[in-house]
PDB file of N, CA and C in Angstrom:
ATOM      1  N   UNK A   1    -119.492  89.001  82.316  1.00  0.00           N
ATOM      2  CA  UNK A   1    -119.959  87.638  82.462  1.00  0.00           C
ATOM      3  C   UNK A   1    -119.131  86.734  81.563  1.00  0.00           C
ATOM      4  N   UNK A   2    -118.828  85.796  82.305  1.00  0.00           N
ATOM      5  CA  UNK A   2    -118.136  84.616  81.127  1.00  0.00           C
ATOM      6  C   UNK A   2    -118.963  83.630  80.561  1.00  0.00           C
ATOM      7  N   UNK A   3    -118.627  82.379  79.654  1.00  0.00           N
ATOM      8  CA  UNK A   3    -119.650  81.624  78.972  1.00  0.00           C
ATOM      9  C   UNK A   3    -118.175  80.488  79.792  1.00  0.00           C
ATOM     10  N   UNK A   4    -118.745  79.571  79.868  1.00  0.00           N
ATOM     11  CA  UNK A   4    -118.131  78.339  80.053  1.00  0.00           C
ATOM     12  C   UNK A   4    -119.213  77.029  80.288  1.00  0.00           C
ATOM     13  N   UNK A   5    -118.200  76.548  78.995  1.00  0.00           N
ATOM     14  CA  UNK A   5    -118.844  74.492  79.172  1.00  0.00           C
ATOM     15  C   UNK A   5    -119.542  74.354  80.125  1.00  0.00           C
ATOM     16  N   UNK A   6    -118.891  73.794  81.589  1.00  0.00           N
ATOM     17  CA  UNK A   6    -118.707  73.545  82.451  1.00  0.00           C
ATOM     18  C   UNK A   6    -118.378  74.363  83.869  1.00  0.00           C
ATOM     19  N   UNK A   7    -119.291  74.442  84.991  1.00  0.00           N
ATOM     20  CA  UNK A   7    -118.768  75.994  86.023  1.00  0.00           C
ATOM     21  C   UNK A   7    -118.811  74.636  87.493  1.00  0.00           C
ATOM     22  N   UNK A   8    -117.610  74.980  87.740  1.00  0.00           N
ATOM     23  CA  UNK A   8    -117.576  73.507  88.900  1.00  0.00           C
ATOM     24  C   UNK A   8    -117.141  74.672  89.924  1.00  0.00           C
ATOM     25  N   UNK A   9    -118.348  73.940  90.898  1.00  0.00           N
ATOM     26  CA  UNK A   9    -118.256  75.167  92.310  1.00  0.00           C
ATOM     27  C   UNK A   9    -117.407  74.355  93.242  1.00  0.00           C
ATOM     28  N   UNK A  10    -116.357  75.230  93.479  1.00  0.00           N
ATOM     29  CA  UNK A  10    -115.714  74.871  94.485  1.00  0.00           C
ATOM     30  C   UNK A  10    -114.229  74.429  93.794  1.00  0.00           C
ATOM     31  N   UNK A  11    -113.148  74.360  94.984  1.00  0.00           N
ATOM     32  CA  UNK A  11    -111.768  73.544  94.136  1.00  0.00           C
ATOM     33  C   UNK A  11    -110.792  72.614  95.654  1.00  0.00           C
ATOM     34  N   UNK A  12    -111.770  71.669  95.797  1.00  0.00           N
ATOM     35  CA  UNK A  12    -111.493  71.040  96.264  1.00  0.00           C
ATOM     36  C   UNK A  12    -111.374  69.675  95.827  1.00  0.00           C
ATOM     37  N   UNK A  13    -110.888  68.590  96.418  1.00  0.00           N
ATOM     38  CA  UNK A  13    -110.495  67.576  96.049  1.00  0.00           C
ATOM     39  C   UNK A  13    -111.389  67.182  95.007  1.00  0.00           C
ATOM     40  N   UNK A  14    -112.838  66.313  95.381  1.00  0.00           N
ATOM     41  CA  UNK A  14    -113.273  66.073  94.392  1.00  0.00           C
ATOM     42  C   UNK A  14    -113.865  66.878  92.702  1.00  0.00           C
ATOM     43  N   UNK A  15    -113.972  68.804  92.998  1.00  0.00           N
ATOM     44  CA  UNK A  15    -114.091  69.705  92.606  1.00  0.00           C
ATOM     45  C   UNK A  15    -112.943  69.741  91.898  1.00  0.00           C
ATOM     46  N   UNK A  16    -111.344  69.543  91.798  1.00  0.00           N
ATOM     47  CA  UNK A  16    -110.477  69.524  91.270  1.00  0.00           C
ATOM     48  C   UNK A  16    -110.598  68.079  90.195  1.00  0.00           C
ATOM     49  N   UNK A  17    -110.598  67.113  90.645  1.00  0.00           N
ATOM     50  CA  UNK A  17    -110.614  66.143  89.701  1.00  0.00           C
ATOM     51  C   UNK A  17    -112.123  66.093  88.735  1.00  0.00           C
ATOM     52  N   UNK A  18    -113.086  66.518  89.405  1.00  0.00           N
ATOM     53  CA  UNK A  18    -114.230  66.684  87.848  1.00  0.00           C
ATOM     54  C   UNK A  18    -113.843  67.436  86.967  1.00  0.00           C
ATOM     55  N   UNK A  19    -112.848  68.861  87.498  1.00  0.00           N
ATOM     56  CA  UNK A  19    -112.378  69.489  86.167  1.00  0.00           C
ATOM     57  C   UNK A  19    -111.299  68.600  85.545  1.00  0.00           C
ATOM     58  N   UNK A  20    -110.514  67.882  86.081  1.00  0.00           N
ATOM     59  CA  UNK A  20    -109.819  67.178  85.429  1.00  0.00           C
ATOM     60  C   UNK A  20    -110.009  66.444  84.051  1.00  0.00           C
ATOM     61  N   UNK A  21    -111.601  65.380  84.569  1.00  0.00           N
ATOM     62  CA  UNK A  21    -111.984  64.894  84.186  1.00  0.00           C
ATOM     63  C   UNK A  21    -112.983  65.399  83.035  1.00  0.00           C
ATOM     64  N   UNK A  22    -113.493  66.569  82.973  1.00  0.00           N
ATOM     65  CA  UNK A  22    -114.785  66.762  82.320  1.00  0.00           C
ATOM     66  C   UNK A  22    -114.226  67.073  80.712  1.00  0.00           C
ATOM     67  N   UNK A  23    -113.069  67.204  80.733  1.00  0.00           N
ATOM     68  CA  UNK A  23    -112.503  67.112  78.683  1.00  0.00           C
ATOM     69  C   UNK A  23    -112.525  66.150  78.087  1.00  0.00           C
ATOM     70  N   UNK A  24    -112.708  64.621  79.069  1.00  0.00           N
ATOM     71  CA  UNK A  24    -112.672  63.672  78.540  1.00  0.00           C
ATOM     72  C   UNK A  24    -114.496  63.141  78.147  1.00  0.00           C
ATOM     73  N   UNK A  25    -115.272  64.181  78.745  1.00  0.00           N
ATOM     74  CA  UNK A  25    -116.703  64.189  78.265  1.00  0.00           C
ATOM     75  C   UNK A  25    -117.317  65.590  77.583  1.00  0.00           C
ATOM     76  N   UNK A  26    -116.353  65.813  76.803  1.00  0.00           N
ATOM     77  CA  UNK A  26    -116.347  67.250  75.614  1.00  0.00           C
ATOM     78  C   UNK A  26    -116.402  68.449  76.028  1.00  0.00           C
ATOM     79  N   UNK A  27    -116.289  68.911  77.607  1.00  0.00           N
ATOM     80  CA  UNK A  27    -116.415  70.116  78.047  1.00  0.00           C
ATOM     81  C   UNK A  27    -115.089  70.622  77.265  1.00  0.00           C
ATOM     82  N   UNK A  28    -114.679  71.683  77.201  1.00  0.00           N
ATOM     83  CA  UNK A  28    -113.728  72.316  76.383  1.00  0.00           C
ATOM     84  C   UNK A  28    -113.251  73.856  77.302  1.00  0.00           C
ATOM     85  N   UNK A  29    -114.497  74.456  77.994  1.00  0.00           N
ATOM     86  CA  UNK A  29    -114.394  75.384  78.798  1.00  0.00           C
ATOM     87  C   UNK A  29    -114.918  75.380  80.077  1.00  0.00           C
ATOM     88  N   UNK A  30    -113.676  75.429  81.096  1.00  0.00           N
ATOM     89  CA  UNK A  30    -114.210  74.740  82.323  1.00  0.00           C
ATOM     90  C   UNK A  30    -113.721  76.412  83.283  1.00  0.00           C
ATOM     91  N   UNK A  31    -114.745  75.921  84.328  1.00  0.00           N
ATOM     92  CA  UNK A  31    -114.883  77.304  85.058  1.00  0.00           C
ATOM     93  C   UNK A  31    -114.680  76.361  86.540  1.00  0.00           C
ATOM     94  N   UNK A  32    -114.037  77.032  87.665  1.00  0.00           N
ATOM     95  CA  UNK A  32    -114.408  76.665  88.688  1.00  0.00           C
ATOM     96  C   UNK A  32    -114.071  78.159  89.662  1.00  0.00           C
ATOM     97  N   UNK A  33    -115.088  78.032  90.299  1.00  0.00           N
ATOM     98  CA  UNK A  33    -115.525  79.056  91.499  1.00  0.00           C
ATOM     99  C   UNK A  33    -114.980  78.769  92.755  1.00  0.00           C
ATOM    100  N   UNK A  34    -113.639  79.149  93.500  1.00  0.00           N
ATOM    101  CA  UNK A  34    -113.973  78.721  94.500  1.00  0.00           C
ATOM    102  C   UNK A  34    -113.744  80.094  95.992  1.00  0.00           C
ATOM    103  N   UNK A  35    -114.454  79.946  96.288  1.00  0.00           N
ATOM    104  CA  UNK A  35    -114.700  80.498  97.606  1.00  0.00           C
ATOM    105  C   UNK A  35    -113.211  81.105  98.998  1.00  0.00           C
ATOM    106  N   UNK A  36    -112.631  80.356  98.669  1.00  0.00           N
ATOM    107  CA  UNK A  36    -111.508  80.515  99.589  1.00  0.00           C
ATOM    108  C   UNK A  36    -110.109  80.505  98.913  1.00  0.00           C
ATOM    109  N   UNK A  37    -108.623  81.384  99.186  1.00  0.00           N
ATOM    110  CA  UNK A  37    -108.313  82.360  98.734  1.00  0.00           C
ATOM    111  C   UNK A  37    -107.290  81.620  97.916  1.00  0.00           C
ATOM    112  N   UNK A  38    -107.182  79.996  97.709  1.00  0.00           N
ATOM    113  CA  UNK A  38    -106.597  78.694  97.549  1.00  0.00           C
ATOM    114  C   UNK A  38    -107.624  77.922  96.814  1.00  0.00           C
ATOM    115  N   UNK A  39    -107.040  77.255  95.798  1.00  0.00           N
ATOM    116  CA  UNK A  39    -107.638  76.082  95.945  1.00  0.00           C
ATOM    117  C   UNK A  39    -106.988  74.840  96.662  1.00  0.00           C
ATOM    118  N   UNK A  40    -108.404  73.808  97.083  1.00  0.00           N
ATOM    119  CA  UNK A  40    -107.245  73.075  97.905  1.00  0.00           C
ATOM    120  C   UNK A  40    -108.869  72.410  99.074  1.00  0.00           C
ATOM    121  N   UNK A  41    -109.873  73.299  98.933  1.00  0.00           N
ATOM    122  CA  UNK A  41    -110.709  72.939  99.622  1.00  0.00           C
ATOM    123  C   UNK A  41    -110.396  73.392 101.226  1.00  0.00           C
ATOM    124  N   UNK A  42    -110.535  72.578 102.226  1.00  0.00           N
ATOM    125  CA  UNK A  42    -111.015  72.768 103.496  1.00  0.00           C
ATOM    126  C   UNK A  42    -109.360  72.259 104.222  1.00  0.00           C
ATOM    127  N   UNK A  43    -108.448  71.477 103.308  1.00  0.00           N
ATOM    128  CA  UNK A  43    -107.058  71.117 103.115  1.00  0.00           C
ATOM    129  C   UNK A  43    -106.434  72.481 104.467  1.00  0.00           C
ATOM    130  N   UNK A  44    -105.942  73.696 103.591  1.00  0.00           N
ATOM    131  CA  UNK A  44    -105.370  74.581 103.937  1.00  0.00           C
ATOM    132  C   UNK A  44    -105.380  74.937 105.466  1.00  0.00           C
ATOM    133  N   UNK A  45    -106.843  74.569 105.917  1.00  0.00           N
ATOM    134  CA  UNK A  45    -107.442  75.068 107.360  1.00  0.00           C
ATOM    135  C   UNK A  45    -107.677  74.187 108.499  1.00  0.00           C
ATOM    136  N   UNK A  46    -107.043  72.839 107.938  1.00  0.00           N
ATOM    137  CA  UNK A  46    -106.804  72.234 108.845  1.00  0.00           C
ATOM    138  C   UNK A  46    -105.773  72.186 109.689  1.00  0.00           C
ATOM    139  N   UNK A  47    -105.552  71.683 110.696  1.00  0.00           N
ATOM    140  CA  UNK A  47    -104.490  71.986 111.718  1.00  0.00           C
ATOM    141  C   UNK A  47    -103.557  70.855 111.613  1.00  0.00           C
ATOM    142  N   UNK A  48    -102.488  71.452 111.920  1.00  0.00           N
ATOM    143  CA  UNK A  48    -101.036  71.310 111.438  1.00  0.00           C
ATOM    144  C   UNK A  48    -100.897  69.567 111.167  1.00  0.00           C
ATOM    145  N   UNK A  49    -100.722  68.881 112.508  1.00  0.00           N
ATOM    146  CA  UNK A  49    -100.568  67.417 112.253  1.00  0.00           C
ATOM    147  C   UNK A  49    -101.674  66.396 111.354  1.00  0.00           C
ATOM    148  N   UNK A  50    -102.428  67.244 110.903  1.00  0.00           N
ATOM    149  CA  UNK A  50    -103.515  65.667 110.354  1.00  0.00           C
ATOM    150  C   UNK A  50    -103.081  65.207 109.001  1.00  0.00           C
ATOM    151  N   UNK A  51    -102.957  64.357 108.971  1.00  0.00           N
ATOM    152  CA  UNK A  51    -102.423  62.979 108.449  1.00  0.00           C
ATOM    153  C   UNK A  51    -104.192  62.465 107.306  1.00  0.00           C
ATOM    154  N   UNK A  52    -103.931  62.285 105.824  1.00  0.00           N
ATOM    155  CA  UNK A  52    -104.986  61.574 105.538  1.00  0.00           C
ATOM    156  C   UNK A  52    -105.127  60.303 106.027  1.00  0.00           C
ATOM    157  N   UNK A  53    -106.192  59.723 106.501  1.00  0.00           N
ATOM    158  CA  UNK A  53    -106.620  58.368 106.904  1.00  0.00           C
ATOM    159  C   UNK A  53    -106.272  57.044 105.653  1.00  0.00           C
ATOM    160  N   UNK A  54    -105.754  57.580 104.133  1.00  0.00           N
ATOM    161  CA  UNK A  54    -105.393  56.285 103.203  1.00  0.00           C
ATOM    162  C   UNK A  54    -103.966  56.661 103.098  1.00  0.00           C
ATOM    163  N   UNK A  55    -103.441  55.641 103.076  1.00  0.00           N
ATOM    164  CA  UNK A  55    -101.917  55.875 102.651  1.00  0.00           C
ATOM    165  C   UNK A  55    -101.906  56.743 101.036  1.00  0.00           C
ATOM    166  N   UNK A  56    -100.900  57.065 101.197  1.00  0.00           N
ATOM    167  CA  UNK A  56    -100.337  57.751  99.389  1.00  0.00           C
ATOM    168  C   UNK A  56    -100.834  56.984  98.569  1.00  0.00           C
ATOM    169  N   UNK A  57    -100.395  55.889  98.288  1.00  0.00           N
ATOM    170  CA  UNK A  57    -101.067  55.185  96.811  1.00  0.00           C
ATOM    171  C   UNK A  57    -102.683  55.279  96.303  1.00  0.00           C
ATOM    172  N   UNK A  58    -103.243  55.414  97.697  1.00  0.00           N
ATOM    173  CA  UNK A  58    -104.771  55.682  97.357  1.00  0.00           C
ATOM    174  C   UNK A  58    -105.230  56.786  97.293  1.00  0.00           C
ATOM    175  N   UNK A  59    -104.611  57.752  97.303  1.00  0.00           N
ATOM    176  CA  UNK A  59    -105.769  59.303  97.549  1.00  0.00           C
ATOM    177  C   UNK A  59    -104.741  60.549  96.375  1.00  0.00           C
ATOM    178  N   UNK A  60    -104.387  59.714  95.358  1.00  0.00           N
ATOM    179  CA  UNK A  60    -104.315  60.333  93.905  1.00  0.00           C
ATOM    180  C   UNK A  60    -105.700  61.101  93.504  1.00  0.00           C
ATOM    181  N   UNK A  61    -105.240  61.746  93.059  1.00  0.00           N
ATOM    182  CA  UNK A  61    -106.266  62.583  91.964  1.00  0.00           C
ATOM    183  C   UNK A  61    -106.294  61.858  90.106  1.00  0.00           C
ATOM    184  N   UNK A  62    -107.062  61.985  89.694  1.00  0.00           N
ATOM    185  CA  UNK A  62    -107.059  61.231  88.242  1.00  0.00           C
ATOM    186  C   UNK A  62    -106.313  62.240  87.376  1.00  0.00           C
ATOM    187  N   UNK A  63    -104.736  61.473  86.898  1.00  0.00           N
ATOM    188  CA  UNK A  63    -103.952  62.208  85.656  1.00  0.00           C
ATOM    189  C   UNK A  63    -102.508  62.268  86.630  1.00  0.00           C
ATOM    190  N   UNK A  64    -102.407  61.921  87.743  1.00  0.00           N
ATOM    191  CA  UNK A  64    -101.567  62.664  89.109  1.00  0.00           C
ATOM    192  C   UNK A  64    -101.302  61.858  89.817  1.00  0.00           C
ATOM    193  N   UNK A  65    -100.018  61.432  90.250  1.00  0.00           N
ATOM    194  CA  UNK A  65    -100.097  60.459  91.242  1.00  0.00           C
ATOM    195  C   UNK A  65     -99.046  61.410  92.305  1.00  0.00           C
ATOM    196  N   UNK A  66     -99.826  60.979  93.985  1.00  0.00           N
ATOM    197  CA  UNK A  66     -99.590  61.361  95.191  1.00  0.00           C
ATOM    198  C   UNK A  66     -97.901  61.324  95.010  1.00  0.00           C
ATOM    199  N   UNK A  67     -96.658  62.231  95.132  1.00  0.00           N
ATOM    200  CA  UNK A  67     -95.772  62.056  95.286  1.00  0.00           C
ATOM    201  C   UNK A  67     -95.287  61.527  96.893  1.00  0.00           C
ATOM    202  N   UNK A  68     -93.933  60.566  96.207  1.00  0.00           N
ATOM    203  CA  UNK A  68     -93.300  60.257  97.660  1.00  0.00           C
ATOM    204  C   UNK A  68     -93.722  58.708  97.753  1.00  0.00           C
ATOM    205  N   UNK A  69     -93.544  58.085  99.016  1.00  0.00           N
ATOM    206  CA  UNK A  69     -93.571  56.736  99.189  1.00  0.00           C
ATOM    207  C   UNK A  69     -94.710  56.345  99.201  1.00  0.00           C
ATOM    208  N   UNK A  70     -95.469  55.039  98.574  1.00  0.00           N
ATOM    209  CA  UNK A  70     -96.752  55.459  98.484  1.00  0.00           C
ATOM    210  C   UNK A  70     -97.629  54.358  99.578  1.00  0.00           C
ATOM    211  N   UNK A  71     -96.961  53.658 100.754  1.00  0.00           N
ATOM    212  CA  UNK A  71     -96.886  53.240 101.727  1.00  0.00           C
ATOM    213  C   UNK A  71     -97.769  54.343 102.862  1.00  0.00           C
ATOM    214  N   UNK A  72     -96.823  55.500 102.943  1.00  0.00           N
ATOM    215  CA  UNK A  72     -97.083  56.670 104.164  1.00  0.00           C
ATOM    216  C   UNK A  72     -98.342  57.381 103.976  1.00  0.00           C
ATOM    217  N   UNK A  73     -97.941  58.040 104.735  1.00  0.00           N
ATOM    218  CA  UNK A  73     -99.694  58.545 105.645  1.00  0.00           C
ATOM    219  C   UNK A  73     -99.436  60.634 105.055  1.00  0.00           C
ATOM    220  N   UNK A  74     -99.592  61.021 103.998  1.00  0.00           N
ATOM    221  CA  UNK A  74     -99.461  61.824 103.869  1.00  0.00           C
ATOM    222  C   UNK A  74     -99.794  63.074 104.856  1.00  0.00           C
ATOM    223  N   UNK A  75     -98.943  64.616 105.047  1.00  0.00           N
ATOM    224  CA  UNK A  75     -99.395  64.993 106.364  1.00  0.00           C
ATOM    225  C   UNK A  75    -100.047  66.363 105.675  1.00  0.00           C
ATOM    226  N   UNK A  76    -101.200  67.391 106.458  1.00  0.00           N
ATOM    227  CA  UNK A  76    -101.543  68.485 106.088  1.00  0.00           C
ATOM    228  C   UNK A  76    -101.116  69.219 104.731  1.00  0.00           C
ATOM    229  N   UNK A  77     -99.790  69.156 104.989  1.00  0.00           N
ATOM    230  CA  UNK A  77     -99.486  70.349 104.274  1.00  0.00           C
ATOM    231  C   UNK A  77     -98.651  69.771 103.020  1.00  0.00           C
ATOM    232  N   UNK A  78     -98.620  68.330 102.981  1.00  0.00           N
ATOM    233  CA  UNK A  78     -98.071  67.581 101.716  1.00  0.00           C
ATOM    234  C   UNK A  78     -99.616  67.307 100.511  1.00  0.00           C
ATOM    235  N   UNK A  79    -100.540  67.445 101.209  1.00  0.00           N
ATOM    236  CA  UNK A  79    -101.990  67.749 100.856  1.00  0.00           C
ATOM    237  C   UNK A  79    -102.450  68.809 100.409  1.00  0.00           C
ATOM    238  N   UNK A  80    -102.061  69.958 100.651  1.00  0.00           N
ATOM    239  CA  UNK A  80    -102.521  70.899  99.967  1.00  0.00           C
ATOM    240  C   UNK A  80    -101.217  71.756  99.099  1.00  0.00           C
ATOM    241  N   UNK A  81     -99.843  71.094  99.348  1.00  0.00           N
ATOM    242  CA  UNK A  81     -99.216  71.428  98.042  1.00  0.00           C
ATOM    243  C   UNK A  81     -99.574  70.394  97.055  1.00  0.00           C
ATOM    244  N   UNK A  82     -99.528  69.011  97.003  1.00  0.00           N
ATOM    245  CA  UNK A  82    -100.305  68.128  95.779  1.00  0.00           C
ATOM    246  C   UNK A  82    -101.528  68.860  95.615  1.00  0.00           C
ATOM    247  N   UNK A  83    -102.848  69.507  96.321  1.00  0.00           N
ATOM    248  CA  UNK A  83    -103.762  70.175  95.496  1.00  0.00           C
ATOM    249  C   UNK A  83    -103.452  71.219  95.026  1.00  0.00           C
ATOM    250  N   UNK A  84    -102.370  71.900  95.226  1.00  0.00           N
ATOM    251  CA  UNK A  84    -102.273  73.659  94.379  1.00  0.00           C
ATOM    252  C   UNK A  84    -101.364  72.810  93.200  1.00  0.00           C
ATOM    253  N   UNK A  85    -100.199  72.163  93.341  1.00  0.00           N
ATOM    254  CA  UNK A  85     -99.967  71.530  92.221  1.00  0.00           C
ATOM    255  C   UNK A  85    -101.026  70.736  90.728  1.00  0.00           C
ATOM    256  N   UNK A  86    -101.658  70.388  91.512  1.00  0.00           N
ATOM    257  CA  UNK A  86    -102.584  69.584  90.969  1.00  0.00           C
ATOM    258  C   UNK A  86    -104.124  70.999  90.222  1.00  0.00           C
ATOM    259  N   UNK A  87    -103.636  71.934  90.811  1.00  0.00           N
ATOM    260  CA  UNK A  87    -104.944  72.934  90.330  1.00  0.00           C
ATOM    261  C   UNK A  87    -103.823  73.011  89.309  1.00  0.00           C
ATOM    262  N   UNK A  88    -102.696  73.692  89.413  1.00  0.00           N
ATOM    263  CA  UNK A  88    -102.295  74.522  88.320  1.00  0.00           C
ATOM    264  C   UNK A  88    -101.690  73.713  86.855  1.00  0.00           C
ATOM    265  N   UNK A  89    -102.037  72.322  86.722  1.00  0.00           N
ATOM    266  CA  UNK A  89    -101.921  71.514  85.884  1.00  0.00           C
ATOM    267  C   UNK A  89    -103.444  71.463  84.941  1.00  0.00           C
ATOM    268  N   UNK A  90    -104.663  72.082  85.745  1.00  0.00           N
ATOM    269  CA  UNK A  90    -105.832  71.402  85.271  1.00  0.00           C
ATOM    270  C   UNK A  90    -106.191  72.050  83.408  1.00  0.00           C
ATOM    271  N   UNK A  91    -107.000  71.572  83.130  1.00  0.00           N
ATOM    272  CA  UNK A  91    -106.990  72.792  81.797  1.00  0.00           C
ATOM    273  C   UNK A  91    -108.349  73.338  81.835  1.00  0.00           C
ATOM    274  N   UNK A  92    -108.452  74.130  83.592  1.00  0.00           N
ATOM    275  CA  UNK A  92    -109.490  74.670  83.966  1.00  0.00           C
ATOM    276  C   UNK A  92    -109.334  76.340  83.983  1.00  0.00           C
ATOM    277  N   UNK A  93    -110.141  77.335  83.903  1.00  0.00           N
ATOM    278  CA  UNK A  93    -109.701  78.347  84.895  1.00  0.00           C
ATOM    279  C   UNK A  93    -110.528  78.690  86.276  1.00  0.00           C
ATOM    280  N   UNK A  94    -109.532  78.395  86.997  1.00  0.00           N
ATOM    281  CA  UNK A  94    -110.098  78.519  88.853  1.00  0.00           C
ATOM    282  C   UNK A  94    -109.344  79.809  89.328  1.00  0.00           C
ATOM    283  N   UNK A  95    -110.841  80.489  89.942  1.00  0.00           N
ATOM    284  CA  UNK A  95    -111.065  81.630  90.254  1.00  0.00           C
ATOM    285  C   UNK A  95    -111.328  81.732  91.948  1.00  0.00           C
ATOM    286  N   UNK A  96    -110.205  82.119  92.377  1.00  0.00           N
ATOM    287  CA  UNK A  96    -110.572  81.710  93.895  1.00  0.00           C
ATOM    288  C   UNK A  96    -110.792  83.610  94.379  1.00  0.00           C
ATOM    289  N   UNK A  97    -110.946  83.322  95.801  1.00  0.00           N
ATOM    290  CA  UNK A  97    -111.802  84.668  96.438  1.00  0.00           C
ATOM    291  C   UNK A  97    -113.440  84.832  95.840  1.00  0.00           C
ATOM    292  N   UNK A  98    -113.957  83.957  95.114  1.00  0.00           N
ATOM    293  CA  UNK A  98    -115.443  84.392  94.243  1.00  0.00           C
ATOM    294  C   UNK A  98    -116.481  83.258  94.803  1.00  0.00           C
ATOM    295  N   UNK A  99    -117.225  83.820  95.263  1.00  0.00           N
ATOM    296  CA  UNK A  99    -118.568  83.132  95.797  1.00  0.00           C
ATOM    297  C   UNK A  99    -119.599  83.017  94.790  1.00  0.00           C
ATOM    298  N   UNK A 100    -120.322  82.430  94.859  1.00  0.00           N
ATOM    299  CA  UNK A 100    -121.673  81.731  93.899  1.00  0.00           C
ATOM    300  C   UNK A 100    -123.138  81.968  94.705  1.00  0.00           C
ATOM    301  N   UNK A 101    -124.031  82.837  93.779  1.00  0.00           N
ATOM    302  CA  UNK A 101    -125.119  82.192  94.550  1.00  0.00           C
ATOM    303  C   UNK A 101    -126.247  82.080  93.222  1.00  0.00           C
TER     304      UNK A 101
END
């Protein structure tokens, strides 16, 4: 069993940025659980062409900004390399393949 601050289920978008965020409200040991074999959330399993609905400049993560022009329509898979990038920066440890109940 581990002890941690903080155990954030899941490592998806918003699941990635609370760990981001939670050192700046004294957590110190952050845990995240996530379920699927990536983090990255539901990202990975989407199909090939989808495009986020905000251009780049808006759909940063906090500490991180969306690389590339920040005009464009980022596509699938420019989305879930900014989230595996963006996991392996966090000063979390995320544990993927592990379910919660």
């Amino acid at each position: 069993m581990e002890h941690a601050g903080l155990v954030v289920i899941g490592a998806g978008q918003s699941d990635l940025a609370t760990a981001a965020l939670a050192p700046r409200h004294g957590f110190t040991r952050i845990l995240a659980l996530e379920a699927a074999a990536e983090p990255g959330g539901s990202w990975p399993r989407y199909y090939d062409s989808l495009t986020l609905f905000s251009p780049a400049r808006y759909s940063s993560l906090p500490g991180m900004r969306f690389p590339g022009a920040p005009d464009r329509y980022p596509r699938r898979d420019e989305v879930v390399g900014y989230l595996r990038d963006y996991a392996n920066r966090l000063p979390a440890d995320i544990h993927t393949s592990t379910t919660f109940t």
